[in-house]
Protein backbone atom coordinates (compact mmCIF):
# COMPACT_ATOMS: atom_id res chain seq x y z
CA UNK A 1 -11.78 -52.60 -21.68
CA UNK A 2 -15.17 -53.64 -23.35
CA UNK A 3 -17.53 -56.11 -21.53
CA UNK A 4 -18.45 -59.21 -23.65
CA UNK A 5 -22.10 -59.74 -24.95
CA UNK A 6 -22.31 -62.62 -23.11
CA UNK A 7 -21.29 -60.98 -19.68
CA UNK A 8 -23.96 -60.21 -16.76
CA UNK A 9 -23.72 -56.74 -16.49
CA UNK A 10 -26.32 -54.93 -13.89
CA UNK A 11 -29.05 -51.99 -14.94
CA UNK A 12 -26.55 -49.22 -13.23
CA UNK A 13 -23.55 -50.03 -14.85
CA UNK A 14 -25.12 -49.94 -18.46
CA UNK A 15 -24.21 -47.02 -20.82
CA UNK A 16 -26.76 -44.52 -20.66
CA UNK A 17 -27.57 -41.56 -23.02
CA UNK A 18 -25.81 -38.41 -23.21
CA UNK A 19 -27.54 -35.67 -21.56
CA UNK A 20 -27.81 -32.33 -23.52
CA UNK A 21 -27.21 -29.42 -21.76
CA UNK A 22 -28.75 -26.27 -22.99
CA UNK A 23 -26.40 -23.20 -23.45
CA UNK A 24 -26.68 -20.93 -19.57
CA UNK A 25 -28.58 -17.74 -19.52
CA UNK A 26 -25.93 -14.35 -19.60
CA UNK A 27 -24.77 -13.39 -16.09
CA UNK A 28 -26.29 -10.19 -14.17
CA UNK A 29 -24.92 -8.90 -10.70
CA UNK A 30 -27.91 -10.28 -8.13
CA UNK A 31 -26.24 -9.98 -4.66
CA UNK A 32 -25.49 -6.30 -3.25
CA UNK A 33 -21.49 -7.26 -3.45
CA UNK A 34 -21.65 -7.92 -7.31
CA UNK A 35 -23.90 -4.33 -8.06
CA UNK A 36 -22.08 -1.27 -9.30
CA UNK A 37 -24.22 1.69 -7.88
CA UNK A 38 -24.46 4.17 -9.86
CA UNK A 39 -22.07 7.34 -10.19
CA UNK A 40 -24.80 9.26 -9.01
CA UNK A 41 -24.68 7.26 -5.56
CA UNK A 42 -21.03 7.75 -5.31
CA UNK A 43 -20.44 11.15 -4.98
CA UNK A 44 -23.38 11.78 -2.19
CA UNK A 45 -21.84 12.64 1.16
CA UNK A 46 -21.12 9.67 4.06
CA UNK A 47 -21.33 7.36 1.50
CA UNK A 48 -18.02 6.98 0.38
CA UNK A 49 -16.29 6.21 -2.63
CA UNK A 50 -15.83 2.18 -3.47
CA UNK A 51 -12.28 0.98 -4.65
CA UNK A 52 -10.23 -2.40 -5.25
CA UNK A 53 -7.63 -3.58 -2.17
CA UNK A 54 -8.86 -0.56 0.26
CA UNK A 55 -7.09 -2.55 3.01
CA UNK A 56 -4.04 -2.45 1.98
CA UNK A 57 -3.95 0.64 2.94
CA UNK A 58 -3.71 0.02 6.42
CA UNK A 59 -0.62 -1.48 5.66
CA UNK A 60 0.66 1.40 3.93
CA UNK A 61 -0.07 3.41 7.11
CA UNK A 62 2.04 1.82 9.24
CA UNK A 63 4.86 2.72 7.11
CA UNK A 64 4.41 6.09 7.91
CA UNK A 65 4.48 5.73 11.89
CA UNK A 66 8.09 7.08 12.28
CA UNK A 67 7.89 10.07 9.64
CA UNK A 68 4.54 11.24 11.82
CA UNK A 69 5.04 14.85 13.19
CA UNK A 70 2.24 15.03 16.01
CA UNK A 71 1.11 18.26 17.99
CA UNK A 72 0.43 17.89 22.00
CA UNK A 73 -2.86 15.66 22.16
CA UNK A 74 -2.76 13.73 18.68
CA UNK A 75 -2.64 10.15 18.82
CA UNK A 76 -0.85 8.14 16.01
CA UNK A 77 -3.61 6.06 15.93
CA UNK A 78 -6.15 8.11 15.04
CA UNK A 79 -3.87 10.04 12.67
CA UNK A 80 -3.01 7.22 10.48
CA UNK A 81 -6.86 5.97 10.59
CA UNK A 82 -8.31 9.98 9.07
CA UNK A 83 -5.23 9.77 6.05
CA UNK A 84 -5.96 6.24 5.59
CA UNK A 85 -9.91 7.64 4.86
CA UNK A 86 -8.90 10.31 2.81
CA UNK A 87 -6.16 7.84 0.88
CA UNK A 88 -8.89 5.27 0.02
CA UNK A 89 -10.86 8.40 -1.57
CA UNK A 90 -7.96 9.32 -3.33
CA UNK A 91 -7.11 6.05 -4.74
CA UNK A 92 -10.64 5.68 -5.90
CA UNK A 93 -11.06 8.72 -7.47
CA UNK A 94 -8.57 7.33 -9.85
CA UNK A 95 -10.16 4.13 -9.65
CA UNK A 96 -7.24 1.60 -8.06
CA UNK A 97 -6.04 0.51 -5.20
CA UNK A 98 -4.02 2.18 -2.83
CA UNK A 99 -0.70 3.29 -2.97
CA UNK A 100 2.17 5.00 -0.29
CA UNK A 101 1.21 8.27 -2.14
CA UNK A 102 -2.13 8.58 -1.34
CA UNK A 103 -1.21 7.99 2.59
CA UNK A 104 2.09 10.44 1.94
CA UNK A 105 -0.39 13.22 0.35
CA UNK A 106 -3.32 12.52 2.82
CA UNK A 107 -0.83 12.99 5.89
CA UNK A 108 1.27 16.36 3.96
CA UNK A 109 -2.37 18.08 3.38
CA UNK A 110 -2.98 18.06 7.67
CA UNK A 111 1.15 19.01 8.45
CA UNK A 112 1.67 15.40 9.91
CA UNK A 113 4.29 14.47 8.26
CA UNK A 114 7.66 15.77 8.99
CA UNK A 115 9.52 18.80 6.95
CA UNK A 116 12.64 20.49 6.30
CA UNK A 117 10.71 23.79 7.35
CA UNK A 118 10.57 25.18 11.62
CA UNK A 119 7.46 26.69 11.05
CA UNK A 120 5.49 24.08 9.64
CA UNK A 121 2.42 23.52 10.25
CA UNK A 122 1.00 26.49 10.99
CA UNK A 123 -0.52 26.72 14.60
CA UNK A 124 -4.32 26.89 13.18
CA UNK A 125 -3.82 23.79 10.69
CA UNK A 126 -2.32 21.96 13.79
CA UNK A 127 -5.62 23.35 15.75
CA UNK A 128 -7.69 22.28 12.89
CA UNK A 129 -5.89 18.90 12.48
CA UNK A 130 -5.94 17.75 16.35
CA UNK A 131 -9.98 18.53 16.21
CA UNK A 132 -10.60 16.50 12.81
CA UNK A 133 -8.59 13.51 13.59
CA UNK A 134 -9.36 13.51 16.96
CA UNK A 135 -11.05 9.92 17.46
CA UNK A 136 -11.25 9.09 14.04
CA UNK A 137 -9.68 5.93 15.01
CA UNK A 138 -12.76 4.93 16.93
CA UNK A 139 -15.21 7.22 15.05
CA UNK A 140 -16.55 6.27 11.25
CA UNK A 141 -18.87 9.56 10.85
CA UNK A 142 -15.71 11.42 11.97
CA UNK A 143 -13.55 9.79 9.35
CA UNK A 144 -16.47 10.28 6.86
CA UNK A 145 -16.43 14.00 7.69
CA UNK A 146 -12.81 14.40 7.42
CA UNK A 147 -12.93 13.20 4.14
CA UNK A 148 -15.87 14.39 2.76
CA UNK A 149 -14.24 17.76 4.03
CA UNK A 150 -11.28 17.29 1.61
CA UNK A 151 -12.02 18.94 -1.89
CA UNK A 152 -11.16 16.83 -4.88
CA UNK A 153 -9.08 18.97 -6.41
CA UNK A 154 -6.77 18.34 -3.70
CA UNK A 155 -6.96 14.75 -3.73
CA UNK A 156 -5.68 14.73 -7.47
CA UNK A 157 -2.25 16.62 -6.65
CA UNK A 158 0.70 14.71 -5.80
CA UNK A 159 2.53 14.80 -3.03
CA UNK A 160 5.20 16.66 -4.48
CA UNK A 161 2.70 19.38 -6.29
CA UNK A 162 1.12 19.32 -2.36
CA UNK A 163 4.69 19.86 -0.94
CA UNK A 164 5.59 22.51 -3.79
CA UNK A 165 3.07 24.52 -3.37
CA UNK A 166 2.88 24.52 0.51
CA UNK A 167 6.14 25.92 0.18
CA UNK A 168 5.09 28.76 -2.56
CA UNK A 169 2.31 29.37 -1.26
CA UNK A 170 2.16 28.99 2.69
CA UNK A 171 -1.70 29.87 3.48
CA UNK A 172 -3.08 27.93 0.50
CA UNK A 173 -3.61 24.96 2.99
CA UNK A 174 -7.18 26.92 3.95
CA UNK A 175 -8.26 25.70 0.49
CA UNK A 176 -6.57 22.72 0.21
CA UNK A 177 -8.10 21.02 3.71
CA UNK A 178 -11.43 22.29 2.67
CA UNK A 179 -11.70 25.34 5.59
């Protein structure tokens, strides 16, 4: 309601002037979270390879606890932490977040997932496997070896392609682990 003319009204509750506001300068990434480094920067080695939700791939890990097939020595934990490393660079490579077949493919490429075959993995992958993943649980230059180890052509099969041609082909895992 309106106050009457006649009505005492004090200095702060009078009606002042609008304000303009001029229009705000255009946005640019200032803070080191908001800058997209270059692609240059993202392909050098113990960098790593930024992507969205990267922790949900622990979560996907732990999905994959009963379907591990460890050798003598391996611990789950630091098998799951060396295919979550190499899942996240999958996943970014394609640029999204993770999903259960980056973990499935990361886990097939090193024989630590259980198969149909006797003979699988062969004795050096398992030797191979128990030295790369051995601490990467506690270990983040280990995990960045491991993956950096991994050729990108890999990465981009799927884990049935992976699975496929394991079978096919049973020493094509030299060139598929990066040895």
């Amino acid at each position: 309601m309106t106050q009457p003319k006649f009505a005492p009204i004090m200095e702060q509750h009078e009606v002042r002037e609008v304000q303009r506001i001029g229009a705000p300068a255009p946005w640019t990434p200032h803070r080191p979270g908001e800058s997209r480094p270059t692609p240059q920067l993202l392909r050098q080695a113990g960098l790593g390879v930024p992507g969205p939700d990267q922790g949900y791939a622990l979560e996907l890990a732990t999905r994959f606890e009963d379907r591990l097939d460890l050798q003598p020595g391996e611990r789950a934990e630091d098998v799951l932490a060396g295919a979550v490393a190499v899942a996240l660079r999958r996943a970014a490579i394609f640029g999204r977040a993770p999903v259960a077949a980056d973990i499935e493919l990361a886990l097939g490429l090193f024989g630590h997932l259980v198969r149909d075959q006797g003979a699988w993995p062969p004795s050096e992958l398992a030797a191979l496997g128990r030295e790369r993943f051995a601490g990467a649980a506690h270990d983040y230059s280990r995990r960045r070896a491991l993956v950096d180890a991994v050729p990108e052509a890999s990465l981009r099969l799927s884990p049935q392609s992976l699975s496929e041609r394991l079978d096919r082909e049973p020493g094509c895992w030299r060139e598929l682990v990066g040895v």
